[in-house]
Protein backbone atom coordinates (compact mmCIF):
# COMPACT_ATOMS: atom_id res chain seq x y z
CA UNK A 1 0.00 0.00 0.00
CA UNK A 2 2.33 2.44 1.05
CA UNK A 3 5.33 1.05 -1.81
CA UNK A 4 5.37 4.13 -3.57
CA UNK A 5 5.46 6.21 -0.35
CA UNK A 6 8.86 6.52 0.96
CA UNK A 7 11.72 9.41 1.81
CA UNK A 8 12.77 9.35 -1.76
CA UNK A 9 8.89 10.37 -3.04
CA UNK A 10 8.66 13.14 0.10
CA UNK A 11 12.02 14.84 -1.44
CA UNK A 12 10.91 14.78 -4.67
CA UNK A 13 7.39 16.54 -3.41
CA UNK A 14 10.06 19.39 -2.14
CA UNK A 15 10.83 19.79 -5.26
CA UNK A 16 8.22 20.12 -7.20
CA UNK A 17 6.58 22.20 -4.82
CA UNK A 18 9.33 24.62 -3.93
CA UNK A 19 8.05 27.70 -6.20
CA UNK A 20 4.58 27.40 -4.45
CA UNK A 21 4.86 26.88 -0.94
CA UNK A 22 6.41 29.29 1.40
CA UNK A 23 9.61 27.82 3.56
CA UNK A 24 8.32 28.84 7.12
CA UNK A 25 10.27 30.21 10.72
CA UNK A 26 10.92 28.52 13.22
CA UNK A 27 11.15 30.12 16.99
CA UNK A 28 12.16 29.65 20.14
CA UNK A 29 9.47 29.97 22.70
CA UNK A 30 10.94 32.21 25.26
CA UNK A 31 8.25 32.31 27.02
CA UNK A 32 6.57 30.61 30.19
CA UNK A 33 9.58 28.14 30.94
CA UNK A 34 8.44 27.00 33.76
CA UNK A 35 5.31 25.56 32.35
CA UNK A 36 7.05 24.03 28.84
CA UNK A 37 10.15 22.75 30.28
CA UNK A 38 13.04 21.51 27.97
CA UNK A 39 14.35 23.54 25.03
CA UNK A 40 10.71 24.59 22.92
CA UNK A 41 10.98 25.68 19.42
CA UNK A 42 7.78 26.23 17.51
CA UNK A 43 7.36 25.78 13.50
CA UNK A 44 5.24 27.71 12.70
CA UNK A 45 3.53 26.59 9.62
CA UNK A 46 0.87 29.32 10.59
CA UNK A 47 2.05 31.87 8.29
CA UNK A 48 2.28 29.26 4.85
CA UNK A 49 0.20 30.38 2.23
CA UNK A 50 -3.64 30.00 2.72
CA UNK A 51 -2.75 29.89 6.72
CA UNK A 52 -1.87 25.84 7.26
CA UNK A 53 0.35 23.20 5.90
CA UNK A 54 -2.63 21.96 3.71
CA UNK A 55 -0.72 23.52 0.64
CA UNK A 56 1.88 21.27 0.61
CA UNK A 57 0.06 17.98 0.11
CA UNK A 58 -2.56 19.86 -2.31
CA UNK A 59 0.28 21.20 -4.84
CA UNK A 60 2.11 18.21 -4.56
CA UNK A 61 -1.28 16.20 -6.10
CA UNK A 62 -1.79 19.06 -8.33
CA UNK A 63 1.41 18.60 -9.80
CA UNK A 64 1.01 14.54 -10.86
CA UNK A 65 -2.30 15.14 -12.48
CA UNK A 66 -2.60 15.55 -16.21
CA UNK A 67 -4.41 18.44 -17.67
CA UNK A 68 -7.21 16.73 -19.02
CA UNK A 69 -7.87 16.04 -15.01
CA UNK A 70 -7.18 19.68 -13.85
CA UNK A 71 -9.30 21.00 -16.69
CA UNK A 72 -12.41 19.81 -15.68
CA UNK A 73 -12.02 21.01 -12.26
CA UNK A 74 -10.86 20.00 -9.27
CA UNK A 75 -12.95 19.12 -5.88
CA UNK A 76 -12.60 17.81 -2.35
CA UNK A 77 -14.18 17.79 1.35
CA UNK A 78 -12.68 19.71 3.82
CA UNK A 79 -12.72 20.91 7.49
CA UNK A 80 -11.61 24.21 6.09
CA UNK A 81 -7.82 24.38 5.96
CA UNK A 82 -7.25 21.20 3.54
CA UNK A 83 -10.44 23.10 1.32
CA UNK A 84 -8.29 26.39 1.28
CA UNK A 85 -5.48 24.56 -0.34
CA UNK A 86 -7.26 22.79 -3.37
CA UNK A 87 -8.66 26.33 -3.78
CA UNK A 88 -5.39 27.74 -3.79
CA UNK A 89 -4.19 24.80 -6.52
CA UNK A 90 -7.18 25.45 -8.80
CA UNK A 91 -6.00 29.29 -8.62
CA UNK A 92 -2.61 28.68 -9.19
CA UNK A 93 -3.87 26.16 -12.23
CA UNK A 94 -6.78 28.49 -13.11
CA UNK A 95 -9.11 25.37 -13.21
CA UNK A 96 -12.21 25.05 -10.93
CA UNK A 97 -12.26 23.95 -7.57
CA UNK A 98 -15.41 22.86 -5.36
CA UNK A 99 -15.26 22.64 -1.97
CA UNK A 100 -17.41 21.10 0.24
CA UNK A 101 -17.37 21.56 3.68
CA UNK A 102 -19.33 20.24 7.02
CA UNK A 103 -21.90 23.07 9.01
CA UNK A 104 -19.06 23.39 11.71
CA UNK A 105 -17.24 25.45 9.71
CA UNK A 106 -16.75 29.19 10.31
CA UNK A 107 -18.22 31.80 8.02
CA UNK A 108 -14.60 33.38 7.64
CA UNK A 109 -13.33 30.32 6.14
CA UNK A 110 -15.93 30.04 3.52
CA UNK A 111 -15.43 33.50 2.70
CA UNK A 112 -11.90 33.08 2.32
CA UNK A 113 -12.67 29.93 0.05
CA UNK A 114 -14.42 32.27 -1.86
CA UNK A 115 -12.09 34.55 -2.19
CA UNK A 116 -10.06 31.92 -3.77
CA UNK A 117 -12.52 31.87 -6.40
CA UNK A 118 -13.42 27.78 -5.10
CA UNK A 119 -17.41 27.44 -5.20
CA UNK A 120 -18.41 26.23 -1.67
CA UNK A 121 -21.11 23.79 -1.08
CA UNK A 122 -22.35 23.34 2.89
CA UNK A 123 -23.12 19.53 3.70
CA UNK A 124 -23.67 17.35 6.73
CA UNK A 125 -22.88 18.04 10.43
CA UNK A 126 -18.69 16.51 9.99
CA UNK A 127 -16.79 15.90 7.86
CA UNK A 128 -17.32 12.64 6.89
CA UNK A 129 -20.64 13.48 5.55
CA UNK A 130 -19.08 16.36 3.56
CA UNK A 131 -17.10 13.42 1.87
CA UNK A 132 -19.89 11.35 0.55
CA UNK A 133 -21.34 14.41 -0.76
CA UNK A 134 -18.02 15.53 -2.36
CA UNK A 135 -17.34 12.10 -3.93
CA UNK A 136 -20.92 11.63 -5.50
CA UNK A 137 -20.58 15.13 -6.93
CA UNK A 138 -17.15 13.98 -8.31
CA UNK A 139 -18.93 11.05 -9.77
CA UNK A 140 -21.46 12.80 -10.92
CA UNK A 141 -19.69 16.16 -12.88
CA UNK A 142 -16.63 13.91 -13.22
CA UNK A 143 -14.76 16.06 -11.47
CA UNK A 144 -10.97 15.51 -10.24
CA UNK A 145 -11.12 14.19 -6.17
CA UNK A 146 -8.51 15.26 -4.17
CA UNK A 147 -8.47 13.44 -0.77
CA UNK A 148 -7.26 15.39 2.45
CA UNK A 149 -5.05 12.45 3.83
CA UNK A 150 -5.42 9.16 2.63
CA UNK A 151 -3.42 9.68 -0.88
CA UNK A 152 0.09 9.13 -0.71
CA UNK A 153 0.43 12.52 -3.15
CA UNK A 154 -0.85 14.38 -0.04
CA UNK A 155 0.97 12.48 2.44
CA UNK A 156 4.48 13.03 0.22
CA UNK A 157 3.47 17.12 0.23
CA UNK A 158 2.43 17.26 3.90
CA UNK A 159 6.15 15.06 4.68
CA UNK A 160 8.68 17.70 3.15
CA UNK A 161 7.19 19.41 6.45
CA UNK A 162 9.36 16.97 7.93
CA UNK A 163 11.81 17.74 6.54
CA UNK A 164 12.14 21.10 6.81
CA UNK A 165 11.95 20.85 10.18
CA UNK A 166 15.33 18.98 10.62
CA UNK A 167 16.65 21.08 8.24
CA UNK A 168 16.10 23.96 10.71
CA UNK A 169 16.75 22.10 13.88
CA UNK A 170 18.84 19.18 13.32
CA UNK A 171 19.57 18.12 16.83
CA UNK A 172 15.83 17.83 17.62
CA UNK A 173 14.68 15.13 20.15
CA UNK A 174 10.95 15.62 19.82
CA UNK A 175 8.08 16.66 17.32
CA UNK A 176 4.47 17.52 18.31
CA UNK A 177 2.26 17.19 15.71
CA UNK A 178 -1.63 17.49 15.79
CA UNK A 179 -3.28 14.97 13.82
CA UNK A 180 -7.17 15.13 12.12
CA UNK A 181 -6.96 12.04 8.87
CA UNK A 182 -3.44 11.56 9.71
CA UNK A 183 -1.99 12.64 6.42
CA UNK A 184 0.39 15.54 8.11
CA UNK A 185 1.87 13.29 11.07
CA UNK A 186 1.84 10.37 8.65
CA UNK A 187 3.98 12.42 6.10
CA UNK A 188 6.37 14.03 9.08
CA UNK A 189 6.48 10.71 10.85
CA UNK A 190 7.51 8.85 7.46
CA UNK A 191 10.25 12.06 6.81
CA UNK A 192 12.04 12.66 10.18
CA UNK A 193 12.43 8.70 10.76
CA UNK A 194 14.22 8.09 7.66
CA UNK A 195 16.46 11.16 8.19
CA UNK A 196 17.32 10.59 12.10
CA UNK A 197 15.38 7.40 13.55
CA UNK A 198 15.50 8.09 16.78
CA UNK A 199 13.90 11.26 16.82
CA UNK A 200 10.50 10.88 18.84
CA UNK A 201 7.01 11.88 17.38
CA UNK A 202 4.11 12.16 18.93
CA UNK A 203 0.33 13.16 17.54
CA UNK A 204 -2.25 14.56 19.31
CA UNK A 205 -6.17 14.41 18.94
CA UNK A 206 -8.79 16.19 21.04
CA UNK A 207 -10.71 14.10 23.85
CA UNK A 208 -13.74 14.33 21.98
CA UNK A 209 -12.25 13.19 18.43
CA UNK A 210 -9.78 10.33 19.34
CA UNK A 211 -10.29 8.30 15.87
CA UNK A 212 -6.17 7.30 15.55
CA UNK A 213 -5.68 7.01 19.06
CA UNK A 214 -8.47 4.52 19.26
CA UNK A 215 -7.76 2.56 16.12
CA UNK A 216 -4.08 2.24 17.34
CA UNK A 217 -5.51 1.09 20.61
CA UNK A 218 -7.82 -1.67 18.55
CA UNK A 219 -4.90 -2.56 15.89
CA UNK A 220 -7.86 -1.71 13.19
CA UNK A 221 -9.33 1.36 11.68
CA UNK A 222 -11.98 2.51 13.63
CA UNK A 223 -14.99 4.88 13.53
CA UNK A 224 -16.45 6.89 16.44
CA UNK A 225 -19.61 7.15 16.54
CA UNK A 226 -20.05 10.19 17.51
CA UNK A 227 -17.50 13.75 17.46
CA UNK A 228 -18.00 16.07 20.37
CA UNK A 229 -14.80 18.80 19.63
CA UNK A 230 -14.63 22.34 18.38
CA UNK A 231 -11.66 21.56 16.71
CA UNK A 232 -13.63 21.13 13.10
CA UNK A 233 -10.09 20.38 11.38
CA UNK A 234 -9.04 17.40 13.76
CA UNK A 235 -12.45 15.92 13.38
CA UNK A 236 -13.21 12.90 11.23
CA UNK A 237 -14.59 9.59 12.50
CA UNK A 238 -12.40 7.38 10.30
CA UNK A 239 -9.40 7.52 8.86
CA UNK A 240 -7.54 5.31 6.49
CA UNK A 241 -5.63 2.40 6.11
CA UNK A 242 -2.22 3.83 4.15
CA UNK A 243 -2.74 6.60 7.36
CA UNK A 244 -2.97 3.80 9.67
CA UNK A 245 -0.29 1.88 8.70
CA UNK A 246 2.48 4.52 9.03
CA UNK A 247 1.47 5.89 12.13
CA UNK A 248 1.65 2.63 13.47
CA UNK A 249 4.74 1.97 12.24
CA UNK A 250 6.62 5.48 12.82
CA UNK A 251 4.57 7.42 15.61
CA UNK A 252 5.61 6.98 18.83
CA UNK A 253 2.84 7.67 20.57
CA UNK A 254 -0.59 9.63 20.25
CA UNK A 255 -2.02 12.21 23.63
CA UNK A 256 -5.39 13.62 23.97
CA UNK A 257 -5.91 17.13 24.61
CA UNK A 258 -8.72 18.98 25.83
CA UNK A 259 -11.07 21.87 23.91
CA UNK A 260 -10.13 24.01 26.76
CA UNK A 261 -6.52 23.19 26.74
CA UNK A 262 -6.45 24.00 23.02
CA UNK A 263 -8.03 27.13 24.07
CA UNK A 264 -5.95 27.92 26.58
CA UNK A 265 -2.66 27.60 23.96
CA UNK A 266 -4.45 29.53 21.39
CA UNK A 267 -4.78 32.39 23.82
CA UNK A 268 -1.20 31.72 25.54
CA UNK A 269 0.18 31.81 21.61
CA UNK A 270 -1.59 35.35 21.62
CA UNK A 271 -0.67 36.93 24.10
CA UNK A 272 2.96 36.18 24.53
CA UNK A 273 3.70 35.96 21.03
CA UNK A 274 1.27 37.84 18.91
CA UNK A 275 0.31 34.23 16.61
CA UNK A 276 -3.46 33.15 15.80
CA UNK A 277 -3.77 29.94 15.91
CA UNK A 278 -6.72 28.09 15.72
CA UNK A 279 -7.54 25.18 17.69
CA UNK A 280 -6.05 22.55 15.94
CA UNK A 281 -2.85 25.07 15.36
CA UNK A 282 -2.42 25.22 19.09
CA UNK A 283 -2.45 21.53 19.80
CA UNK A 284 0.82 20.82 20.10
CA UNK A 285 1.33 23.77 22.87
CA UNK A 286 -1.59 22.75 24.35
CA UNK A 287 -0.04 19.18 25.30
CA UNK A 288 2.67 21.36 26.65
CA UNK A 289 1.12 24.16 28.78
CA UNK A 290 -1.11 21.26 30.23
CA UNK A 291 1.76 19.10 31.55
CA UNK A 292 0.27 15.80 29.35
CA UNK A 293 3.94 16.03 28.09
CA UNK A 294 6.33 17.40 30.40
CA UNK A 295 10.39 17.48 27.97
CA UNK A 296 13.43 16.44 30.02
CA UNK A 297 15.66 18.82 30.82
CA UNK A 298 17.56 18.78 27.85
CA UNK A 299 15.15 17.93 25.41
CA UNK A 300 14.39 19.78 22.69
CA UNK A 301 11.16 19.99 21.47
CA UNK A 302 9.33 21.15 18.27
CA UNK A 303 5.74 22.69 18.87
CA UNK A 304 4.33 22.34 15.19
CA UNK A 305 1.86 25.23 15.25
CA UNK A 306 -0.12 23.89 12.05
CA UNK A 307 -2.80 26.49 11.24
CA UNK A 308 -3.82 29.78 11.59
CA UNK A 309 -7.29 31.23 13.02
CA UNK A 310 -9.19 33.06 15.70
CA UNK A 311 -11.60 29.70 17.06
CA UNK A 312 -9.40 30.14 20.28
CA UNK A 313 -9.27 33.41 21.14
């Protein structure tokens, strides 16, 4: 399944993406020592075009489709950030792009979707439902589907994250890395292993959306039946099995984090450092600032602050 997927197909993905992605800072967190612990440096992928590392894995598809396929438009199902960045393709391609996108998501997203020039289409409560709807659409217009996580195109684009990272920070110990489908930790995971192995990674999902930490726990996919988070972009019931199968193999190990906690980071990322980040974006500080990891002494640590937004503050 995942043949075709390997450290030689994420560098290549750097490449072709270069021109089109933006090669993002990475800081030291100064503040609130005491509470982080360790050496904290935060990525802050933030500030990459369309505000989150979505872009990556989007352009990357882009790129291996032939123009027969990007001519007759392109379309997906998104939480909001992944939906930003196949509007940001079609623009960059000029060809089409519809979006559709579950109820949870905020009215500034969908205008910025527009703004893109994407057409937006509002369907089902999560995301999952969004997906069915997408897919029979893309049956239906035969449109071009571009999946948010489980294609190894996406997973490729979201891994040169990975290594970007190291490139920045080589003597890293740790990366913290929020996961919704499991296409960004699956990419970074893949990435940082094959560069330095033993380089920890750990994923966290909110309390109330815990689909990889409970399909780890079962050694199968599995599907919650229900999602009770505000964190719309870390939501889906189900993820996939290329996802599954290189998280289990390369992630170290997957924490749960609390709407409030995310909160909590979003506002701490404010106000001592002047960065929006939504919920999902503040993840990996909120594992921090709640003690659910506490570094070692020496450790350092890299806070990936994945997207941008105001759902915390």
């Amino acid at each position: 399944m995942t043949s075709a997927l390997d450290i030689a197909a994420i560098r290549a993905a750097a490449t072709t993406i270069a021109s089109e992605v933006r090669h993002t800072p990475m800081v030291l967190a100064e503040h609130d020592k005491v509470r982080l612990g360790g050496r904290v440096l935060m990525k802050l992928e933030c500030l990459q075009v369309t505000g989150s590392f979505k872009p990556r894995g989007a352009m990357n598809t882009l790129r291996s489709l032939d123009p027969s396929e990007i001519h007759r438009g392109i379309i997906t199902a998104s939480g909001g950030n992944h939906g930003l960045a196949v509007a940001y393709a079609g623009y960059v391609a000029g060809a089409p792009a519809t979006i559709f996108l579950p109820t949870s998501v905020s009215k500034a997203k969908i205008a910025k979707l527009e703004a893109w020039g994407a057409t937006v289409v509002v369907e089902g409560a999560v995301w999952d439902e969004a997906n069915r709807a997408a897919l029979d659409e893309a049956e239906r217009r035969g449109l071009t589907y571009i999946h948010p996580f489980a294609d190894a195109r996406v997973i490729a684009g979201q891994g040169t994250l990975g290594l970007e990272i190291l490139e920045q920070a080589p003597d890293l110990d740790t990366i913290l890395v929020a996961i919704g489908g499991g296409g960004l930790i699956a990419g970074i995971a893949l990435a940082v292993k094959a560069v330095k192995p033993a380089i920890k990674v750990i994923g966290i999902e909110p309390t109330g959306a815990p689909t990889l930490y409970e399909s780890l726990k079962a050694k199968k996919l599995v599907e919650l039946a229900r999602i009770d988070t505000a964190a719309g972009t870390l939501a889906p019931r189900k993820s996939a099995a290329i996802n599954l199968e290189i998280i289990g193999k390369y992630v170290d190990e997957i924490l749960l984090v609390s709407d409030e906690e995310m909160r909590d980071a979003a506002r701490w990322l404010w106000f001592e450092h002047g960065i929006a980040a939504e919920l999902s974006g503040a993840a990996s500080l909120a594992l921090l600032l709640s003690g659910r990891y506490k570094p070692k002494q020496a450790e350092t640590v890299c806070a990936l602050v994945c997207g941008a937004g105001t759902d915390g503050l």
